[in-house]
Protein backbone atom coordinates (compact mmCIF):
# COMPACT_ATOMS: atom_id res chain seq x y z
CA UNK A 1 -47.74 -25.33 32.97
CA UNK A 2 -47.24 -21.62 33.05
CA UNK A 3 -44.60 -19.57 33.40
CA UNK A 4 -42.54 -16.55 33.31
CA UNK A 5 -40.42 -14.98 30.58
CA UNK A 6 -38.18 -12.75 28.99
CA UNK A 7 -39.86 -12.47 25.51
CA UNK A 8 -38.36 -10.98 22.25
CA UNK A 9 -42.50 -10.59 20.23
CA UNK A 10 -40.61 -8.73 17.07
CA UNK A 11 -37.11 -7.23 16.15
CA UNK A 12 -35.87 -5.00 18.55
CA UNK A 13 -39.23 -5.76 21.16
CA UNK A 14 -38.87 -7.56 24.77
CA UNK A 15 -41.43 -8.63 27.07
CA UNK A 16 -41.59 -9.98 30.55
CA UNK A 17 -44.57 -12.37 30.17
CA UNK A 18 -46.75 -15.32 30.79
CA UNK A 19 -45.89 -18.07 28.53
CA UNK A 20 -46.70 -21.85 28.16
CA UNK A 21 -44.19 -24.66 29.42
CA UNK A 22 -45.24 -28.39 28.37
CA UNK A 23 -46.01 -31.02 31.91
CA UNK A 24 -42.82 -32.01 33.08
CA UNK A 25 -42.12 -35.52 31.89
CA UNK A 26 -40.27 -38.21 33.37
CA UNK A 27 -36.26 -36.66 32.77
CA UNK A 28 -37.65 -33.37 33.44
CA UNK A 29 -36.22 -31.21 36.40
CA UNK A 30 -38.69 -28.09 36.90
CA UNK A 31 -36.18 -25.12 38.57
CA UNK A 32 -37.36 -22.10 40.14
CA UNK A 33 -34.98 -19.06 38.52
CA UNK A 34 -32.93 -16.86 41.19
CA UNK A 35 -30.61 -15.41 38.72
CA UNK A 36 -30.40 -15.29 34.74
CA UNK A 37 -27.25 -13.88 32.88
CA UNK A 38 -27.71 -12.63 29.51
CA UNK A 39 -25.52 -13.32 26.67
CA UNK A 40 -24.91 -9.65 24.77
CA UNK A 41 -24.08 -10.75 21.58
CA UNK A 42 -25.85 -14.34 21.04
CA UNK A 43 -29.46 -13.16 22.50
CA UNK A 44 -28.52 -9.53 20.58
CA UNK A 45 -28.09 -11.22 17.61
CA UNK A 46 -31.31 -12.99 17.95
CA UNK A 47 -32.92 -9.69 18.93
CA UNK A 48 -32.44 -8.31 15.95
CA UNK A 49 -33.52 -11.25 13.82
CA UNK A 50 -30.23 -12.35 12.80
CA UNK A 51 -30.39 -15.89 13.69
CA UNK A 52 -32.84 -18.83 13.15
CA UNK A 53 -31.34 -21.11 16.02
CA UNK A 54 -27.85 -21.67 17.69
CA UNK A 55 -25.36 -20.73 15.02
CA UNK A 56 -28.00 -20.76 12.19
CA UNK A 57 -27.81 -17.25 10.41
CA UNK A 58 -31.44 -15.99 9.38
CA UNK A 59 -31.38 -15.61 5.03
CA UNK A 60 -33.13 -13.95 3.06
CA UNK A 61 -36.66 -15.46 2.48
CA UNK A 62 -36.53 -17.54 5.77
CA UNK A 63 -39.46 -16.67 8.33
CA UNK A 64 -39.00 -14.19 10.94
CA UNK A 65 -37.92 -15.87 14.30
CA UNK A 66 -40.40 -14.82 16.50
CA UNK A 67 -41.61 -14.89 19.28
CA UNK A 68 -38.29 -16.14 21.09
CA UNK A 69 -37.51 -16.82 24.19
CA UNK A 70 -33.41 -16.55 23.88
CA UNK A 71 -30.88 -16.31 26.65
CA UNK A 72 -29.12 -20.30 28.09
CA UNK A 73 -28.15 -20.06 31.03
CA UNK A 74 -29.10 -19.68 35.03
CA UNK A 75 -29.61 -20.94 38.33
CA UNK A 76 -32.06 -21.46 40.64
CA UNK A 77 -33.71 -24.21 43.05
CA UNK A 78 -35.14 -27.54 42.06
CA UNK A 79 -38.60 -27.84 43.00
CA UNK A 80 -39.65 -31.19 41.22
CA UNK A 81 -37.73 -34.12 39.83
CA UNK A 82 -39.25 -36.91 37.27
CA UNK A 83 -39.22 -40.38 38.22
CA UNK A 84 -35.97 -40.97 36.08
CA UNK A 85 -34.07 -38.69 37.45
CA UNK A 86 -31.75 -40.22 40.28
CA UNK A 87 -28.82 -37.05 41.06
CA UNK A 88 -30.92 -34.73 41.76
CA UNK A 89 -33.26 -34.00 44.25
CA UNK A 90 -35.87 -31.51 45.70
CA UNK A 91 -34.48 -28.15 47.34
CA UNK A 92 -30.58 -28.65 44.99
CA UNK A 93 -29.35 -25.48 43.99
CA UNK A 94 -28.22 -25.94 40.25
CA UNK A 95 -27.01 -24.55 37.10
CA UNK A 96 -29.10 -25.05 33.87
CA UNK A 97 -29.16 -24.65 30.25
CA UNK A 98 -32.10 -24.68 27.96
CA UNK A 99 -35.88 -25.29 29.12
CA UNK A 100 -38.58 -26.53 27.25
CA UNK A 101 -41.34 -24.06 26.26
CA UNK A 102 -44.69 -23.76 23.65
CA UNK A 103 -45.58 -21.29 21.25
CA UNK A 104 -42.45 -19.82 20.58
CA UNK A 105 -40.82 -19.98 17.17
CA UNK A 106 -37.95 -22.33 18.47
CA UNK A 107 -39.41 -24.42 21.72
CA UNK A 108 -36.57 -25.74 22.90
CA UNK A 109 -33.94 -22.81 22.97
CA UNK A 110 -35.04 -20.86 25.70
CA UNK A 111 -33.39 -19.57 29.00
CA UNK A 112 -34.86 -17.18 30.98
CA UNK A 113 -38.15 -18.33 32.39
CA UNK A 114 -39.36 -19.50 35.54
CA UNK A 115 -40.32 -21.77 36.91
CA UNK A 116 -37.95 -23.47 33.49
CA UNK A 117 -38.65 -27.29 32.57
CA UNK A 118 -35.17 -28.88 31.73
CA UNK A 119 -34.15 -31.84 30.60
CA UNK A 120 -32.29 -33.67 33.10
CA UNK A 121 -28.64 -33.49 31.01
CA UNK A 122 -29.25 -29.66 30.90
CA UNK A 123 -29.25 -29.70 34.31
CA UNK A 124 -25.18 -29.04 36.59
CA UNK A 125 -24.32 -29.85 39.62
CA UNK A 126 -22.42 -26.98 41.71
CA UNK A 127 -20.15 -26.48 44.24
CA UNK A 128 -21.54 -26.67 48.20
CA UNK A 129 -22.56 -23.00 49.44
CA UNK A 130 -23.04 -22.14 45.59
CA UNK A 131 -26.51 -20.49 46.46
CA UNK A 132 -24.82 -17.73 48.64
CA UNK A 133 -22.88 -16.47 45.87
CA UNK A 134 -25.45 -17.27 42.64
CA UNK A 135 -24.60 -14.81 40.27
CA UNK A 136 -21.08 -16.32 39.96
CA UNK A 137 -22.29 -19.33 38.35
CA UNK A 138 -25.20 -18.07 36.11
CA UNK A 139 -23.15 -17.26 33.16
CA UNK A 140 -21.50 -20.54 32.76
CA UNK A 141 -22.59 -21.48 29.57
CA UNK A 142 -20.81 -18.52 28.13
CA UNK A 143 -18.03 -18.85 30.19
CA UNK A 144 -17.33 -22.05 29.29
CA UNK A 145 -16.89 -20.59 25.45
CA UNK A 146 -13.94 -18.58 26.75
CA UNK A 147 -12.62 -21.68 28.66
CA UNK A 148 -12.87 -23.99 25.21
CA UNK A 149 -10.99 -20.79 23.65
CA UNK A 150 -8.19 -20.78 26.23
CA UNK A 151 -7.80 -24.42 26.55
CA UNK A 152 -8.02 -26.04 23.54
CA UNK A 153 -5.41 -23.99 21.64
CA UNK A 154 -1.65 -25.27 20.82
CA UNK A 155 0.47 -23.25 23.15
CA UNK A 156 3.22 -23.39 25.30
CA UNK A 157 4.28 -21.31 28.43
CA UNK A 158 5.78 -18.15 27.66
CA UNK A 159 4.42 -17.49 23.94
CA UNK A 160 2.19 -15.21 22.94
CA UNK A 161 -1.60 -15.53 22.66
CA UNK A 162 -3.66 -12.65 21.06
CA UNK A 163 -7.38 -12.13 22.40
CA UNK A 164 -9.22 -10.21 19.42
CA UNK A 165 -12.07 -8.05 21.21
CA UNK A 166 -12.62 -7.35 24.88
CA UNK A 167 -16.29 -8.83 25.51
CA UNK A 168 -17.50 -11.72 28.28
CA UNK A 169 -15.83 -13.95 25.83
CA UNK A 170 -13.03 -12.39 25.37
CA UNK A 171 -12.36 -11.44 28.73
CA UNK A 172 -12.78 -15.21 30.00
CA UNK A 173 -10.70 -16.07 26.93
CA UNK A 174 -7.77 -14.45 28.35
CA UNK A 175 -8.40 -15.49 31.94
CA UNK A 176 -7.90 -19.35 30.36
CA UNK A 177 -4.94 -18.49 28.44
CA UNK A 178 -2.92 -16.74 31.16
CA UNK A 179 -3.49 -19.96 33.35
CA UNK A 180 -1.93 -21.66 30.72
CA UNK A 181 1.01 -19.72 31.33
CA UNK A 182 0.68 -17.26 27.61
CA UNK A 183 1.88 -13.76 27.24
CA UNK A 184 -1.88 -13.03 26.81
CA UNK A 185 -2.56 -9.40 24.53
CA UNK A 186 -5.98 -8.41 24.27
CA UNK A 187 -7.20 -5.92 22.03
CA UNK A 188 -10.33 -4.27 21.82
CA UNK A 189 -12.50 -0.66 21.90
CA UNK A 190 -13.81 0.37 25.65
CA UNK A 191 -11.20 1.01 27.73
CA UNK A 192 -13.20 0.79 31.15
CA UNK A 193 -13.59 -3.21 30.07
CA UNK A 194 -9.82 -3.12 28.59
CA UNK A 195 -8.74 -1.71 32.31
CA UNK A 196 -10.39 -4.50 34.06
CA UNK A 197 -8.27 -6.92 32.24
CA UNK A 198 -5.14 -5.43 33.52
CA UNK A 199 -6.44 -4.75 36.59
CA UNK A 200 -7.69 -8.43 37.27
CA UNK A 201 -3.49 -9.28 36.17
CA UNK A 202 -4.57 -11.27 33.46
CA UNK A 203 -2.20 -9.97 30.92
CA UNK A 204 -1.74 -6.76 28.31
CA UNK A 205 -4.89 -4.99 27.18
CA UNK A 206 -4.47 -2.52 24.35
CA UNK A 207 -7.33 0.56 22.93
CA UNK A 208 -6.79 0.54 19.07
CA UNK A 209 -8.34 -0.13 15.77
CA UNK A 210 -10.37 -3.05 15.10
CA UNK A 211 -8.31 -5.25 13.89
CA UNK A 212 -5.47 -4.15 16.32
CA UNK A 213 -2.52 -5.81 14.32
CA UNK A 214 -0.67 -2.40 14.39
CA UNK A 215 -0.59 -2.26 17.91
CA UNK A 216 0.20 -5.34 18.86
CA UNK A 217 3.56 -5.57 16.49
CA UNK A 218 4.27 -2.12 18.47
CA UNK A 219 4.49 -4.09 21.83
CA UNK A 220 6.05 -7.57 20.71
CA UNK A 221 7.98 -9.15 17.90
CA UNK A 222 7.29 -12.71 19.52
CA UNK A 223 5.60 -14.88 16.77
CA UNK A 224 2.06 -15.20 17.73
CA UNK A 225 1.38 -19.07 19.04
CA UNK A 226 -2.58 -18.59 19.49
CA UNK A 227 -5.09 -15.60 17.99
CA UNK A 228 -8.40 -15.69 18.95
CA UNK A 229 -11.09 -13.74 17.04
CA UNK A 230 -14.04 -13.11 19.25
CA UNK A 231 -15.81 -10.21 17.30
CA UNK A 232 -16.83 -12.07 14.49
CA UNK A 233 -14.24 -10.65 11.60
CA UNK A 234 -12.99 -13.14 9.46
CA UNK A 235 -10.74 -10.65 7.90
CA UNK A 236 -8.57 -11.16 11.24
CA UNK A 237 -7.46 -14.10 10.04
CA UNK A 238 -5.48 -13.05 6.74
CA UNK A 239 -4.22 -10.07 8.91
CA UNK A 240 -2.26 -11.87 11.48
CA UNK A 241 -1.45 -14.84 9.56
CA UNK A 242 1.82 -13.00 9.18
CA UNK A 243 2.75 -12.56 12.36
CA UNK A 244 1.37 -16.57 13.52
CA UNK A 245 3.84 -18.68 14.42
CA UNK A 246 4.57 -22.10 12.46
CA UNK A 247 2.20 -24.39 13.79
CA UNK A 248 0.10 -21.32 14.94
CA UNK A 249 -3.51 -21.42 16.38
CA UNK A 250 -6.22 -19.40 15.32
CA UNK A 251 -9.64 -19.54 17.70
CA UNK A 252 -13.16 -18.76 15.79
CA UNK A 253 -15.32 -17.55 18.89
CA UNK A 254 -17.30 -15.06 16.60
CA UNK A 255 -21.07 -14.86 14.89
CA UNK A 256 -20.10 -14.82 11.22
CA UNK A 257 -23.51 -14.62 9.88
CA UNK A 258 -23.81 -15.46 6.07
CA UNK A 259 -20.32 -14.01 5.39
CA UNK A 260 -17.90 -16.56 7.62
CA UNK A 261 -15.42 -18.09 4.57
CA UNK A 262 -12.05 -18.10 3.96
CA UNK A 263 -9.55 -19.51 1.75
CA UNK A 264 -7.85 -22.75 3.78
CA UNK A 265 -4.88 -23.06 1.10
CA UNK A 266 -3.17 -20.05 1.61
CA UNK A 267 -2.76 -21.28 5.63
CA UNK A 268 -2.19 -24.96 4.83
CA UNK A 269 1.74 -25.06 4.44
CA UNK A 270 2.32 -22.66 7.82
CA UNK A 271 0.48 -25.99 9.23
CA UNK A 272 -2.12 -23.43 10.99
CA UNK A 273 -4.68 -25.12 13.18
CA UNK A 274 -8.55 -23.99 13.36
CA UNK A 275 -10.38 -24.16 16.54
CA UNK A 276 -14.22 -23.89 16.15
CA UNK A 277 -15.09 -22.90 19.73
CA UNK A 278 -18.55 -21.73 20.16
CA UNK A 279 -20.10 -24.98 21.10
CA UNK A 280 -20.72 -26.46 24.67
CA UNK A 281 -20.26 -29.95 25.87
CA UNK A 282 -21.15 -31.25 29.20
CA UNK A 283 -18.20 -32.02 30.52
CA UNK A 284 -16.73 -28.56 29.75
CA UNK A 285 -19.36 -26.57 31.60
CA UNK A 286 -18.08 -29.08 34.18
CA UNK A 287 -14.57 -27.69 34.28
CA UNK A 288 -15.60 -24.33 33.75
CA UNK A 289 -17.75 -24.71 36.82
CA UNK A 290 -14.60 -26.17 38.34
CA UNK A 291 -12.18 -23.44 37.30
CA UNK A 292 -14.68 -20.90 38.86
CA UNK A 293 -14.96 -22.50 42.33
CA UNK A 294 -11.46 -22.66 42.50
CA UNK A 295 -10.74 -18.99 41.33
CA UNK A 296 -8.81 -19.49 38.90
CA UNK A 297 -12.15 -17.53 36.33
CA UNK A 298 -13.47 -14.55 37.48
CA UNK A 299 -17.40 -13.47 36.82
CA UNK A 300 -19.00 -11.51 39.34
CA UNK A 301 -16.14 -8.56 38.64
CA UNK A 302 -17.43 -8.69 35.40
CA UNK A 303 -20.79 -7.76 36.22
CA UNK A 304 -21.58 -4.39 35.46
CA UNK A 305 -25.38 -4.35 35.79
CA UNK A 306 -27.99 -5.51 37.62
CA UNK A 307 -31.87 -5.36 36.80
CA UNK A 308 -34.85 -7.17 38.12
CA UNK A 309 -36.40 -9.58 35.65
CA UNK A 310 -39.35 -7.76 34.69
CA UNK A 311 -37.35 -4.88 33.68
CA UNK A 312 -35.74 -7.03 31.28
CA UNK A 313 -36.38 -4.40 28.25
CA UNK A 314 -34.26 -1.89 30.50
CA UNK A 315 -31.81 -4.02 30.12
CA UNK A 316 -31.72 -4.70 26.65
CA UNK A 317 -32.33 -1.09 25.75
CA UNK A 318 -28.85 -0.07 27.61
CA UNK A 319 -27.08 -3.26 25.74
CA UNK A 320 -28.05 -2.45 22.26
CA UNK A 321 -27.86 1.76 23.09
CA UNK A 322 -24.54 1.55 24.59
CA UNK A 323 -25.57 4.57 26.50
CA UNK A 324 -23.09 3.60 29.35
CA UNK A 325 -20.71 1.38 29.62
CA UNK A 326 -21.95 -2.32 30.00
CA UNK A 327 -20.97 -5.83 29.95
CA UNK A 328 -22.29 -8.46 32.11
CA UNK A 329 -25.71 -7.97 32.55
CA UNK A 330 -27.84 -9.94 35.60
CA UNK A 331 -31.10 -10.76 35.46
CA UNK A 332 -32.85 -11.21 39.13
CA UNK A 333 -35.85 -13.20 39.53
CA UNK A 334 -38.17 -13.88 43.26
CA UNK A 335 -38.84 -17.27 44.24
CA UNK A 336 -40.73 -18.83 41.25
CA UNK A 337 -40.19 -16.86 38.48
CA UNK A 338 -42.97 -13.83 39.66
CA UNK A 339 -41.25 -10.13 39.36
């Protein structure tokens, strides 16, 4: 079967492409692609040749990971269902995860292609009328990240949670956390995605250094109940294990490459808690799905760009330039995956 792709051939290189999908087997749902939302950081990271797979940091002497097909996450319309498959149907408009491709250096992580084969429990259900607004549920993979970080954490109305970088997964981080009822204080480097933090009312958002301990002891003496690092800096955690509460929380959303240890005794008598949150489950791309129908996540406001699938490299060239500001990035696809 043949379809169309977003390609990463070599570090730094994208192409929109023809590539090879295996027959669509029994469990399979093939999905025609209307929207595609890339994930800065994760498909970044794998841009550059940082990763082998997943959470898998590329060392030295492994192979280089390419070609790739990176990105997890769209929607799009169902055009064929295997005879297992019983809850969906011909003409559903759903969200999906991975798709099964061939001659790429990992075949089963890939996102955006179309027409994308996918495994039937890598397949979501969504909300009636969900194909008149369809970029608001193409991220949901990554949106669910910032749900696990806002809802897993031990925290009580009132107390103060503190969102380490101001990113898609920070930003939904924070959205989770103030519906939990925190003092939510997000820190982070580009004010125009800082401002639409306060502007959305989801709590404090502060310009400072990288680490941003400094100014967040200049707004609040409140212990900290939750801190959630979504940059990737494991020197966060010896920073504000000061100012944690008892009992404290602290949130690992970041890539931490070959570098991501610390030393668990010096946080074992404050009785701090670890939350490993990059993962995705099912049932929480579910809720998150759930949370978004109901408004109580926002995504389309944090769209900032929009390009057409087969200008893909445009795309990635103003992500990794930084040449104006950018954050969610959209990728639209026509009927069937063709540019």
């Amino acid at each position: 079967m043949r379809s169309q792709a977003v390609v990463f051939t070599a570090p730094g290189v994208v192409k929109f492409q023809e590539v090879s999908c295996p027959d669509p087997g029994p469990d399979d749902i093939v999905i025609d692609i209307t929207h595609s939302w890339i994930s800065n950081g994760t498909e970044g990271s794998f841009l550059r040749g940082e990763r082998l797979a997943g959470d898998t940091a590329k060392a030295p002497g492994d192979p280089e990971p390419f070609p790739m097909i990176a990105g997890y996450q769209k929607v799009g319309w169902v055009r064929e269902v295997g005879a297992n498959v019983k809850d969906f149907a011909v003409g559903d408009f759903v969200f999906a995860v991975m798709s099964k491709v061939e001659g790429m250096f990992d075949n089963k992580y890939a996102g955006h292609v179309s027409p994308s084969v996918c495994d039937r429990q890598f397949v979501h259900r969504l909300p009636e009328g969900a194909h008149e607004e369809p970029e608001k549920y193409c991220g949901m993979v990554l949106t669910q990240v910032g749900y696990n970080c806002g809802t897993r954490p031990r925290i009580e109305a009132g107390e103060v949670a503190v969102v380490v970088g101001d990113g898609l997964v920070g930003q939904w981080t924070g959205q989770a956390l103030h519906q939990r009822g925190a003092q939510v204080i997000m820190t982070g480097r580009h004010e125009d995605r800082l401002a639409l933090f306060r502007t959305g009312g989801w709590g404090k958002a502060l310009k400072g250094s990288a680490l941003g301990v400094d100014e967040v002891r200049a707004i609040t003496e409140q212990p900290i109940a939750v801190m959630v690092d979504t940059v990737g800096d494991v020197k966060l955690f010896d920073e504000y294990l000061p100012y944690l509460k008892h009992g404290g929380t602290i949130a690992a959303a970041g890539f931490y490459g070959l570098e991501g240890f610390i030393e668990i005794q010096r946080y074992r008598f404050r009785e701090i808690a670890f939350d490993l949150v990059a993962g995705i489950t099912r049932e929480r791309i579910d809720a998150t799905i759930r949370w978004v129908h109901e408004g109580k996540m926002d995504t389309t406001g944090l769209i900032t760009h929009r390009f057409p699938v087969a200008q893909a490299a445009d795309a990635w060239d103003l992500i990794e330039s930084k040449r104006e500001p950018v954050l969610g990035v959209v990728l639209q696809w026509k009927e069937g995956g063709a540019a």
